[in-house]
PDB file of N, CA and C in Angstrom:
ATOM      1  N   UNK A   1      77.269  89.256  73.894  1.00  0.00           N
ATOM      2  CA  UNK A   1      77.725  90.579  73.565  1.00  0.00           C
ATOM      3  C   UNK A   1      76.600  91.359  72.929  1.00  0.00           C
ATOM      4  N   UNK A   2      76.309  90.606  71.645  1.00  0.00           N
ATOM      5  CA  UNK A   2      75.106  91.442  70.583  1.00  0.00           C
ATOM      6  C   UNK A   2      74.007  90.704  70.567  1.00  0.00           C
ATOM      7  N   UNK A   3      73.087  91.246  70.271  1.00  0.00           N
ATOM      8  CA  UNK A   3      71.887  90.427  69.715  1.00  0.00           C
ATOM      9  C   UNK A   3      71.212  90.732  68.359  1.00  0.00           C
ATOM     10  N   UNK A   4      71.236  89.717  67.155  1.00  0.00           N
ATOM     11  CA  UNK A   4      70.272  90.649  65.753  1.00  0.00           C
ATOM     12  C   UNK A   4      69.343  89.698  65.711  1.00  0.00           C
ATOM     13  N   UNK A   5      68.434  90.075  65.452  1.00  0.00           N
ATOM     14  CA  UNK A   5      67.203  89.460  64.426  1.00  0.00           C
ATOM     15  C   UNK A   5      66.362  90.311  63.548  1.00  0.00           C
ATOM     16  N   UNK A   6      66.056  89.593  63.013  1.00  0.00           N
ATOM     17  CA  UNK A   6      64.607  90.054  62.472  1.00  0.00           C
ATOM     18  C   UNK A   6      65.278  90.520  60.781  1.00  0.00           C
ATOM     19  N   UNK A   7      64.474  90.947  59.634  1.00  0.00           N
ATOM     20  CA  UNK A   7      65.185  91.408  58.711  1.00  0.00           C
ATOM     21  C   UNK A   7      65.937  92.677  59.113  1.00  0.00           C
ATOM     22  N   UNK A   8      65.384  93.377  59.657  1.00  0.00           N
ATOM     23  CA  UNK A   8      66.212  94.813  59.760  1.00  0.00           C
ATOM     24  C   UNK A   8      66.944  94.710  61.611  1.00  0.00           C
ATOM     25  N   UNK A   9      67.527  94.030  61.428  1.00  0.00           N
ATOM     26  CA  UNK A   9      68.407  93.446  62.723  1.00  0.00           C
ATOM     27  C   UNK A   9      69.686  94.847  63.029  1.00  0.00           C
ATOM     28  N   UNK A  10      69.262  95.481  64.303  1.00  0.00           N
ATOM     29  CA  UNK A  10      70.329  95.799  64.801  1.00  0.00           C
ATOM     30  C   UNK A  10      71.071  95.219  65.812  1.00  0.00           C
ATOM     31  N   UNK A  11      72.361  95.954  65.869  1.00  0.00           N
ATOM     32  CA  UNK A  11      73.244  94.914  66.505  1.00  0.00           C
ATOM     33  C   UNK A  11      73.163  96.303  68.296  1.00  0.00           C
ATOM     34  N   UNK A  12      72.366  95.540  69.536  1.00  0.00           N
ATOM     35  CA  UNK A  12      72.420  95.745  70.884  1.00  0.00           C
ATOM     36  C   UNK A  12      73.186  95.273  70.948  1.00  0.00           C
ATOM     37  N   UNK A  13      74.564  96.613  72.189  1.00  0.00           N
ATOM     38  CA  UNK A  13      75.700  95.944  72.886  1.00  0.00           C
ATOM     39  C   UNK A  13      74.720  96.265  74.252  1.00  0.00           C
ATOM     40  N   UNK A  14      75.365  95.093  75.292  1.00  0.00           N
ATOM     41  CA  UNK A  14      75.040  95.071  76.336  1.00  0.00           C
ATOM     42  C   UNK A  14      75.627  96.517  77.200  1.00  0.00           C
ATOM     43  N   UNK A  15      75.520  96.683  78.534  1.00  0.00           N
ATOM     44  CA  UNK A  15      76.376  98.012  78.822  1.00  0.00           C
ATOM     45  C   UNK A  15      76.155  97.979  80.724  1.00  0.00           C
ATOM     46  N   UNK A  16      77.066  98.592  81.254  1.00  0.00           N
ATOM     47  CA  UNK A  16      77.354  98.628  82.481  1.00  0.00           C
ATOM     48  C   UNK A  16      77.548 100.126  83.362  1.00  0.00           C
ATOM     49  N   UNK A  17      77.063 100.628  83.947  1.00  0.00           N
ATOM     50  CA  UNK A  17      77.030 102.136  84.787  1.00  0.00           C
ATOM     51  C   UNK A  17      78.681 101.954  85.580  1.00  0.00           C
ATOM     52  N   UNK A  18      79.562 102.528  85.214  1.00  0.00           N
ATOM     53  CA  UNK A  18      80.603 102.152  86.099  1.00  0.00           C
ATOM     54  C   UNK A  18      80.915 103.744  86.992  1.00  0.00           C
ATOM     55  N   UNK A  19      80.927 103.941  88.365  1.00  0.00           N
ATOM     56  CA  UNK A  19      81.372 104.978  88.738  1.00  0.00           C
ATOM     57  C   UNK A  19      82.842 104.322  89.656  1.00  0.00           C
ATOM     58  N   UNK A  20      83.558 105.503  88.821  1.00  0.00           N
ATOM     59  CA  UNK A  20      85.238 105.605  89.372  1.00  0.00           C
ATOM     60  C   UNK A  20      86.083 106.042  90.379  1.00  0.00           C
ATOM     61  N   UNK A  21      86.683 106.079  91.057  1.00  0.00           N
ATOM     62  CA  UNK A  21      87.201 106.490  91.752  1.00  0.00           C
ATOM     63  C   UNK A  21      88.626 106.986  90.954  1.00  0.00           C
ATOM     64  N   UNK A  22      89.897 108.329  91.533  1.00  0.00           N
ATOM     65  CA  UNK A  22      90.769 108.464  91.237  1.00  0.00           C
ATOM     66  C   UNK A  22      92.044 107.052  91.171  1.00  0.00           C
ATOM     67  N   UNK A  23      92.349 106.757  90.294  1.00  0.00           N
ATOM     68  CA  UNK A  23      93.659 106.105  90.405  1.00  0.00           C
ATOM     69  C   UNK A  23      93.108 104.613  90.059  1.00  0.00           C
ATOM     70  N   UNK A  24      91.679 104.440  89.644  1.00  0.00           N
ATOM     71  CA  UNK A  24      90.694 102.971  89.522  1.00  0.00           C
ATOM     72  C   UNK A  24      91.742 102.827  88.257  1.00  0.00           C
ATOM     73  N   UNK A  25      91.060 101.341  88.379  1.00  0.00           N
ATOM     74  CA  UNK A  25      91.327 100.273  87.373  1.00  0.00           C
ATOM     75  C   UNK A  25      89.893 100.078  87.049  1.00  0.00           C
ATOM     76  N   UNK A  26      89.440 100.207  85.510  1.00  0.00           N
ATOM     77  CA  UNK A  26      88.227  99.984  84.940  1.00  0.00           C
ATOM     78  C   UNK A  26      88.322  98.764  84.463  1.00  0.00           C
ATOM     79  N   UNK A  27      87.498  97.628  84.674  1.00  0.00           N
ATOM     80  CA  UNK A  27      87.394  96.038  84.773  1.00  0.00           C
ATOM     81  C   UNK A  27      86.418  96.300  83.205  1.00  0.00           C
ATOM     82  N   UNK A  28      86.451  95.920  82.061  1.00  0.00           N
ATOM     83  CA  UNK A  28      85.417  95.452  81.401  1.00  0.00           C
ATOM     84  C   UNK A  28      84.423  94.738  81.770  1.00  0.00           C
ATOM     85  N   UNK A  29      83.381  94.738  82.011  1.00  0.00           N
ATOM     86  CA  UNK A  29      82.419  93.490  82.114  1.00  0.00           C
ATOM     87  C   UNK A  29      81.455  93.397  81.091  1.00  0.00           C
ATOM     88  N   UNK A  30      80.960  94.759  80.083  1.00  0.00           N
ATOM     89  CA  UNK A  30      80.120  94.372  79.490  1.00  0.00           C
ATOM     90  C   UNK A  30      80.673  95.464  77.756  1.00  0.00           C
ATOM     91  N   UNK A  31      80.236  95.412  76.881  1.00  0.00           N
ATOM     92  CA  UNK A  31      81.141  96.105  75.821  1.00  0.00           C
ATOM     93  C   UNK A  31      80.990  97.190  75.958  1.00  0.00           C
ATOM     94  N   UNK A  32      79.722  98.041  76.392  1.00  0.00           N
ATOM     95  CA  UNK A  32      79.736  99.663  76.863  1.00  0.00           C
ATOM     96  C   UNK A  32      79.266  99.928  78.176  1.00  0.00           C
ATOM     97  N   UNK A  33      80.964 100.416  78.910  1.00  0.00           N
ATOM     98  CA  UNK A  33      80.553 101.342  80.165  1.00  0.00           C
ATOM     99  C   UNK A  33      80.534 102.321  80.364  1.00  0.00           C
ATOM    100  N   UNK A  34      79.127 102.944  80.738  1.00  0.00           N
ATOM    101  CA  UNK A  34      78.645 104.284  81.150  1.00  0.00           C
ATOM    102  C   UNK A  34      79.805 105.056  82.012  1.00  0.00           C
ATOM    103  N   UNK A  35      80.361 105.624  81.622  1.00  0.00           N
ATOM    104  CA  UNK A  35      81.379 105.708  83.267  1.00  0.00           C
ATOM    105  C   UNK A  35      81.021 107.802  83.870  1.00  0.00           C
ATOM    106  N   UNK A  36      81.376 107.428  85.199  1.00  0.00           N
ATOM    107  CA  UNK A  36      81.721 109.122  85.970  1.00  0.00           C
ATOM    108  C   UNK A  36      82.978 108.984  86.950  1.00  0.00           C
ATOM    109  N   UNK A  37      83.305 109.673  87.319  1.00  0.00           N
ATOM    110  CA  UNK A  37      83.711 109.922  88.369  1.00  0.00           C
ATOM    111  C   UNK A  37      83.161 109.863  89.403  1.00  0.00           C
ATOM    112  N   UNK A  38      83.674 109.700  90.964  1.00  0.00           N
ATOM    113  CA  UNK A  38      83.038 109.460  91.935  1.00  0.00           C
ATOM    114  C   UNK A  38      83.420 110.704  93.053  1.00  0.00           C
ATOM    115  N   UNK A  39      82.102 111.674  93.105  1.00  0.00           N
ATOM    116  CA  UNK A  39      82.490 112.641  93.566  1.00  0.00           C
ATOM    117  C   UNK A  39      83.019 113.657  93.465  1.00  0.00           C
ATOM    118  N   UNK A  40      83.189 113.827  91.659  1.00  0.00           N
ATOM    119  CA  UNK A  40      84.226 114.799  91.272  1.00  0.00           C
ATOM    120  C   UNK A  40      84.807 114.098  90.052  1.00  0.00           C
ATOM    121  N   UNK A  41      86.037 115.321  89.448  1.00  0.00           N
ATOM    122  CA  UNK A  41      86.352 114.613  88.193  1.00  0.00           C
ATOM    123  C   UNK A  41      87.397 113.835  88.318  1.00  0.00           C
ATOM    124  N   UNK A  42      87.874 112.821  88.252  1.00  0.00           N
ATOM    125  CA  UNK A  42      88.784 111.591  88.169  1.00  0.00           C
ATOM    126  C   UNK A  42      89.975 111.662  87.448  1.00  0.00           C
ATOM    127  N   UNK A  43      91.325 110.819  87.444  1.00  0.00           N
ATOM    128  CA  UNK A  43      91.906 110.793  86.224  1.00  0.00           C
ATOM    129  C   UNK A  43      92.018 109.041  86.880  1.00  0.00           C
ATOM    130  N   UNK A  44      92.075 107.924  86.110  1.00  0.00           N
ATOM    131  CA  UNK A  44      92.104 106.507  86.467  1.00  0.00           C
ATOM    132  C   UNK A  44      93.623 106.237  86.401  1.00  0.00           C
ATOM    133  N   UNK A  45      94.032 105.123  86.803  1.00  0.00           N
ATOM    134  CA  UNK A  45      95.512 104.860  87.287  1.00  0.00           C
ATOM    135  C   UNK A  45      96.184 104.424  86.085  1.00  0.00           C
ATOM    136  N   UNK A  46      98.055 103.760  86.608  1.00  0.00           N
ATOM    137  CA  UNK A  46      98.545 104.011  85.234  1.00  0.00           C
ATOM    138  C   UNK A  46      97.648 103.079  84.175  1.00  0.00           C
ATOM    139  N   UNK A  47      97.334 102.034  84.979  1.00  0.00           N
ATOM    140  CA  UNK A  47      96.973 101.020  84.205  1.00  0.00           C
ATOM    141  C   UNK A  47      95.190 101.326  84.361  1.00  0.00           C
ATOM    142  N   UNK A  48      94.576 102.032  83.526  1.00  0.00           N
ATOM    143  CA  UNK A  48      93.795 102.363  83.348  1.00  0.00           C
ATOM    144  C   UNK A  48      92.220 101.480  83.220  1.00  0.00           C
ATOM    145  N   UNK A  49      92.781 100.599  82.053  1.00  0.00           N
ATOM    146  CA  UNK A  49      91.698  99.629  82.128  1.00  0.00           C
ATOM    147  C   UNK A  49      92.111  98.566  81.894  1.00  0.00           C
ATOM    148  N   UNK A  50      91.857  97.331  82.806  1.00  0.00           N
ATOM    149  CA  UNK A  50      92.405  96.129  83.045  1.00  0.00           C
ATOM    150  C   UNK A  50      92.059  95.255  81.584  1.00  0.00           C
ATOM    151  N   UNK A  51      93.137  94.632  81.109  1.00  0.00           N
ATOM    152  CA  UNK A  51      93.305  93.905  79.842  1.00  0.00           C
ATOM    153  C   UNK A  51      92.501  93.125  79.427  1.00  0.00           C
ATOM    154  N   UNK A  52      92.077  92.793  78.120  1.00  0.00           N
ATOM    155  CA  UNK A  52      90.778  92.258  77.348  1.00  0.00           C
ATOM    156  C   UNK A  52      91.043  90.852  77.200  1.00  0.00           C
ATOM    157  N   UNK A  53      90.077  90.088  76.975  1.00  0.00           N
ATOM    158  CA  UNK A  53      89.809  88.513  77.299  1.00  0.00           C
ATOM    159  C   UNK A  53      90.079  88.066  76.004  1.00  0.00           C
ATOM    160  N   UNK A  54      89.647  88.834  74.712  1.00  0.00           N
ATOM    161  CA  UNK A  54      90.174  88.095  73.674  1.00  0.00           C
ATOM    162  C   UNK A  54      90.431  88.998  72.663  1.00  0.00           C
ATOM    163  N   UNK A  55      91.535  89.065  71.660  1.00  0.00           N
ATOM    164  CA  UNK A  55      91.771  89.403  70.634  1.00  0.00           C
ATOM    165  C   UNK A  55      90.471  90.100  69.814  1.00  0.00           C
ATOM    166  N   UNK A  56      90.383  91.249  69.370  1.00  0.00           N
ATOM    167  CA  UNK A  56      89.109  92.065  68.569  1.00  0.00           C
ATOM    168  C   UNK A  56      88.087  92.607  69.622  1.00  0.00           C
ATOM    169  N   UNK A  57      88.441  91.939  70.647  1.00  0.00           N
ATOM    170  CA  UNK A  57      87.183  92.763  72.237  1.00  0.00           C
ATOM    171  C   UNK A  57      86.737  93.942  71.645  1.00  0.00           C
ATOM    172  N   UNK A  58      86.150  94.410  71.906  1.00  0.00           N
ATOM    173  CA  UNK A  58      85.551  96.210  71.142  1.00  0.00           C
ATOM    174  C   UNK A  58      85.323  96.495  73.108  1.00  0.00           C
ATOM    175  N   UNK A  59      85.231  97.873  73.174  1.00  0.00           N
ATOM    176  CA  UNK A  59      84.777  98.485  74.395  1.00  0.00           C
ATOM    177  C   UNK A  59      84.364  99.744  73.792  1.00  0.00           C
ATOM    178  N   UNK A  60      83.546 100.520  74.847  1.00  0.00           N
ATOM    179  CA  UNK A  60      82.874 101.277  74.244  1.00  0.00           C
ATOM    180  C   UNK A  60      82.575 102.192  75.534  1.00  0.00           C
ATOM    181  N   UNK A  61      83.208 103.768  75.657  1.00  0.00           N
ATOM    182  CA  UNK A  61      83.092 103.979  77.223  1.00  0.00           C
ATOM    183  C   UNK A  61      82.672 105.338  76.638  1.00  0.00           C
ATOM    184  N   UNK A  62      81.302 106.060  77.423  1.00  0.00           N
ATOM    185  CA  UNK A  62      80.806 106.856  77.592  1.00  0.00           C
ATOM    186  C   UNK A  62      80.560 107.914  78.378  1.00  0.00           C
ATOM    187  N   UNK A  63      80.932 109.004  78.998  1.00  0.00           N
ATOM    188  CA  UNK A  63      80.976 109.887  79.909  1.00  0.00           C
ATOM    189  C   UNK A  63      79.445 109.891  80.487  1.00  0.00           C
ATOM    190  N   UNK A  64      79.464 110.656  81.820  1.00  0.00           N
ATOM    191  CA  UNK A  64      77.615 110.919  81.995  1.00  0.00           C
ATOM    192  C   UNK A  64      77.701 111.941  82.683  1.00  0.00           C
ATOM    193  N   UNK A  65      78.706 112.866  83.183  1.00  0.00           N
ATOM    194  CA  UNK A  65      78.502 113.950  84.075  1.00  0.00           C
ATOM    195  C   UNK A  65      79.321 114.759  83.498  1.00  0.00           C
ATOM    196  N   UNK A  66      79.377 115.951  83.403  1.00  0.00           N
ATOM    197  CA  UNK A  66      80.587 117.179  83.356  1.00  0.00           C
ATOM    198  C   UNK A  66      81.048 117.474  84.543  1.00  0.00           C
ATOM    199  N   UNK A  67      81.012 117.527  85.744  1.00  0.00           N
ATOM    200  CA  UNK A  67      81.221 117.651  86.859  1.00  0.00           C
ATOM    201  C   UNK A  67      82.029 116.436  87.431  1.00  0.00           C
ATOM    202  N   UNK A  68      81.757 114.928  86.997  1.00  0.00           N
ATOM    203  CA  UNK A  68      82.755 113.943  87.162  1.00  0.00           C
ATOM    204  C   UNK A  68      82.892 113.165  86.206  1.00  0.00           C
ATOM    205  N   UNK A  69      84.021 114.043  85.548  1.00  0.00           N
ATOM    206  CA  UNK A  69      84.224 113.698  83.975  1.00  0.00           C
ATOM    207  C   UNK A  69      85.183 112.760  84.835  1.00  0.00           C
ATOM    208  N   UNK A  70      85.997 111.534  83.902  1.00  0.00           N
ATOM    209  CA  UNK A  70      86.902 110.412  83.836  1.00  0.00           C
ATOM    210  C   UNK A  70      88.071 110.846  82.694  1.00  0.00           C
ATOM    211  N   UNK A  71      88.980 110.744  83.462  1.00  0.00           N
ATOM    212  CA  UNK A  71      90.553 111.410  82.232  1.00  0.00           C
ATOM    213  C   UNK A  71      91.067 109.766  82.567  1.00  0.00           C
ATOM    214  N   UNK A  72      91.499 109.530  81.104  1.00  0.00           N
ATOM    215  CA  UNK A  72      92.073 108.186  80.431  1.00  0.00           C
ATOM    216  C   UNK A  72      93.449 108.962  80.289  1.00  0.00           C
ATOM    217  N   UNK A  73      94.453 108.042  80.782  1.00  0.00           N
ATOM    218  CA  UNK A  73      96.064 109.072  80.139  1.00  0.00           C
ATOM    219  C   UNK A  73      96.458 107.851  78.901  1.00  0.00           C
ATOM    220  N   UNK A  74      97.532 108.274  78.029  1.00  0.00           N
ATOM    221  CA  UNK A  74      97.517 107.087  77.526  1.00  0.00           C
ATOM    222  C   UNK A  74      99.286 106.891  78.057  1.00  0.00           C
ATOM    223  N   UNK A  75      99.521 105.575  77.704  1.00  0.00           N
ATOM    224  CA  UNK A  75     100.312 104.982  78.290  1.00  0.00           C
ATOM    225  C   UNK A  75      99.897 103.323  78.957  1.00  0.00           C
ATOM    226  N   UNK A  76     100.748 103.003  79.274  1.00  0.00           N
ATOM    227  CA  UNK A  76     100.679 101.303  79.790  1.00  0.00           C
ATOM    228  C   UNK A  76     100.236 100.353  79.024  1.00  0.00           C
ATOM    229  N   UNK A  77      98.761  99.776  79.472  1.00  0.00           N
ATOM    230  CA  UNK A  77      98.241  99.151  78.171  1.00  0.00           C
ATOM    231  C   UNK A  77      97.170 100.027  77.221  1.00  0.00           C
ATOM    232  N   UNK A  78      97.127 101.215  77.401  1.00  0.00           N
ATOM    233  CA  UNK A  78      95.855 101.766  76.681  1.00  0.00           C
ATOM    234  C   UNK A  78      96.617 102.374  75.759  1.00  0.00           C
ATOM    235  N   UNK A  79      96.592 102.650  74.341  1.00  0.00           N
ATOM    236  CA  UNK A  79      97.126 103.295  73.262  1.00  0.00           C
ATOM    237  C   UNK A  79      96.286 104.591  72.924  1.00  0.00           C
ATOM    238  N   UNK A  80      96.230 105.462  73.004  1.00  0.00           N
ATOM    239  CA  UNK A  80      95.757 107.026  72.929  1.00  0.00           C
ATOM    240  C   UNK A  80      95.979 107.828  71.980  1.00  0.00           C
ATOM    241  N   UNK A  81      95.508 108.362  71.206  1.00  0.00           N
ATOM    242  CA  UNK A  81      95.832 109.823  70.371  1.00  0.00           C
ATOM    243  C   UNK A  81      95.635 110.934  71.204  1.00  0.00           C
ATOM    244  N   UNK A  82      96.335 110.691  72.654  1.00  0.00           N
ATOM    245  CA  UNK A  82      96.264 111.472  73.845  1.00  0.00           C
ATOM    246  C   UNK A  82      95.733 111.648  75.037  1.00  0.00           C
ATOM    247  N   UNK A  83      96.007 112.249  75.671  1.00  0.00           N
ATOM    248  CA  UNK A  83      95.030 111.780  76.706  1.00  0.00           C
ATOM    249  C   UNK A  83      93.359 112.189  76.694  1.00  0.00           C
ATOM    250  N   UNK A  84      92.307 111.443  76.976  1.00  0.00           N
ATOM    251  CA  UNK A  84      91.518 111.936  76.907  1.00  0.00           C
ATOM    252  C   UNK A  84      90.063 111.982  78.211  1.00  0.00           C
ATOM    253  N   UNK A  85      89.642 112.926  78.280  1.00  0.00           N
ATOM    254  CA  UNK A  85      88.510 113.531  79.438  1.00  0.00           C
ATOM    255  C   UNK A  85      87.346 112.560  78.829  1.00  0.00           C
ATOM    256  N   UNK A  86      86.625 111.950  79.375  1.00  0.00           N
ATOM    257  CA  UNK A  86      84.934 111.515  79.320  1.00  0.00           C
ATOM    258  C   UNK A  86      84.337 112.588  79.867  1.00  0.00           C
ATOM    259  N   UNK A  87      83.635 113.393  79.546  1.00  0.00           N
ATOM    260  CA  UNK A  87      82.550 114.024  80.193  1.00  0.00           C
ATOM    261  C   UNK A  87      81.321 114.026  79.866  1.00  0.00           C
ATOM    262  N   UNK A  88      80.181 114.550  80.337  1.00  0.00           N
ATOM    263  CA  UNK A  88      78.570 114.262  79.567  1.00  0.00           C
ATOM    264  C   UNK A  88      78.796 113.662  77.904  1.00  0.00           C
ATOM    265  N   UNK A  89      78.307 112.698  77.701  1.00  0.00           N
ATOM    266  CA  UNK A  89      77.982 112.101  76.310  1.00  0.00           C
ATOM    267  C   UNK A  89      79.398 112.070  75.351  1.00  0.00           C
ATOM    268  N   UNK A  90      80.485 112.310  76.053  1.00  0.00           N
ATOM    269  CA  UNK A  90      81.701 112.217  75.035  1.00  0.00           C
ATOM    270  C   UNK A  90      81.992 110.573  75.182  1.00  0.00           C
ATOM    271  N   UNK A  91      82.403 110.144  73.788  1.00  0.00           N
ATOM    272  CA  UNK A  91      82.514 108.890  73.754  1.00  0.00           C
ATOM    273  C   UNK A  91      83.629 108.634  73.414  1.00  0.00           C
ATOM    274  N   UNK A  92      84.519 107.487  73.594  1.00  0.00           N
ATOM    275  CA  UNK A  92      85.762 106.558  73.460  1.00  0.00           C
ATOM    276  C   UNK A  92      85.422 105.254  72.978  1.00  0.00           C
ATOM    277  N   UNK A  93      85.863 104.892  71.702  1.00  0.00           N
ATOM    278  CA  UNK A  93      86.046 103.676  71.227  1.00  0.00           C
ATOM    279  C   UNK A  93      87.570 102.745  71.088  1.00  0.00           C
ATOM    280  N   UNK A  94      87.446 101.581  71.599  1.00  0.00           N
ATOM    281  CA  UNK A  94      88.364 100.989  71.877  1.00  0.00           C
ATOM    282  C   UNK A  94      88.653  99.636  71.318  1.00  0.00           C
ATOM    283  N   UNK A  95      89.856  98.874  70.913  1.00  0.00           N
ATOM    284  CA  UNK A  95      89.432  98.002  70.748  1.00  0.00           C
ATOM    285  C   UNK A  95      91.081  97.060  70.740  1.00  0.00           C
ATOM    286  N   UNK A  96      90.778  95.920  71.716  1.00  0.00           N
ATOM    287  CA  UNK A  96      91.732  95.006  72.598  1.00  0.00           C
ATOM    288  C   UNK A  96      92.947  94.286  71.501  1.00  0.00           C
ATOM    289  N   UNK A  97      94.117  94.567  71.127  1.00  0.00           N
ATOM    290  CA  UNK A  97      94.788  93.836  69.996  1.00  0.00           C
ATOM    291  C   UNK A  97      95.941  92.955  70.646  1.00  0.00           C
ATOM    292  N   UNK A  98      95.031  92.006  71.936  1.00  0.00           N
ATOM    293  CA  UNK A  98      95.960  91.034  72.247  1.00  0.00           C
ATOM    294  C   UNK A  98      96.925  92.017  73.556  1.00  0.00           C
ATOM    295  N   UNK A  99      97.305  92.993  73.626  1.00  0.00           N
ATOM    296  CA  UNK A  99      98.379  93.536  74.080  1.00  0.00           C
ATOM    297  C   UNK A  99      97.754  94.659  74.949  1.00  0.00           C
ATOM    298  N   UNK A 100      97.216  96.087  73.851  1.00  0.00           N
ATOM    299  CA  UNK A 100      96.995  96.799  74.318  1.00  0.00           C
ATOM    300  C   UNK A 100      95.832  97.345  73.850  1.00  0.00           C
ATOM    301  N   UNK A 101      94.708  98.552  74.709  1.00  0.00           N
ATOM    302  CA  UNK A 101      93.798  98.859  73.985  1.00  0.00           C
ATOM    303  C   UNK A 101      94.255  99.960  73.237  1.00  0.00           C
ATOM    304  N   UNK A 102      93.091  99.752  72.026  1.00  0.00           N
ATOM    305  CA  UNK A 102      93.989 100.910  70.691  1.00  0.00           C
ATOM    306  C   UNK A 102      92.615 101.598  70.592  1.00  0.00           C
ATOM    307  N   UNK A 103      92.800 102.898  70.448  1.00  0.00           N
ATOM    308  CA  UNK A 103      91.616 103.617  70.313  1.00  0.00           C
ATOM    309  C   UNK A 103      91.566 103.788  68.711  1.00  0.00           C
ATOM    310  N   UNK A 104      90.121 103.139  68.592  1.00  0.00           N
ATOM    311  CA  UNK A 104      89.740 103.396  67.019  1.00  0.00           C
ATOM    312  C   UNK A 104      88.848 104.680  66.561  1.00  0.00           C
ATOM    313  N   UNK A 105      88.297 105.205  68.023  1.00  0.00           N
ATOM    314  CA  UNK A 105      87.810 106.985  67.775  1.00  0.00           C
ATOM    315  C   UNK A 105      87.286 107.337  68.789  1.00  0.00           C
ATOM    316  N   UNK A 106      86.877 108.795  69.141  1.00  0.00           N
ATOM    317  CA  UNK A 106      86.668 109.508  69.897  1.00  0.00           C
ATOM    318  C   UNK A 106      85.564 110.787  69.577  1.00  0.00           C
ATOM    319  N   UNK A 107      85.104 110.967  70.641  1.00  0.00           N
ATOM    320  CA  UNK A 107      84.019 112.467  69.840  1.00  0.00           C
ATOM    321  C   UNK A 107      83.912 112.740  71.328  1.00  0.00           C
ATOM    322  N   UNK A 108      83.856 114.274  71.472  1.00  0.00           N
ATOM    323  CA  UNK A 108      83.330 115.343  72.107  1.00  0.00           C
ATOM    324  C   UNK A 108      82.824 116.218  71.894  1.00  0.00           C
TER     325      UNK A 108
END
């Protein structure tokens, strides 16, 4: 997941370029995915992003286009303080509680 060393050790998350399609299921594979839309702006399906491997998972999803921004709805397993757009550099923090993902913050 992380790597620290050294005395002044920061903590690198690994990270993944994911481009979406409408109605996708976003697979975790690495703790931060870059995500866009594919071709345009997206909204992902009910089940938005497919369920976390272990209890405390963190995810970490980042917009990269304004033009194919990614809309998260909340509902199913994702827990939301609404629905929310990824677009250029807006970020979503997430994090897996066994059940569902719970968003611990957001910035645009």
């Amino acid at each position: 997941m992380g790597t620290l060393s050294g005395s002044n050790a920061l903590l690198a998350l690994s990270h993944a370029d994911s481009t979406l399609a409408a109605g996708a299921t976003l697979t975790p594979t690495k703790s931060v995915h870059r995500v866009q839309g594919n071709g345009g702006a997206v909204t992902l399906g009910a089940t938005a992003i497919a369920n976390g491997t272990i209890e405390g998972q963190l995810l970490i999803l980042v917009g990269q286009s304004d033009s194919n921004s990614v809309t998260i709805t909340h509902g199913s397993n994702v827990r939301l303080n609404g629905n929310v757009t990824l677009a250029l550099d807006d970020v979503l923090w997430l994090r897996w509680d066994g059940t569902d993902w719970m968003e611990l913050s957001r910035n645009n």
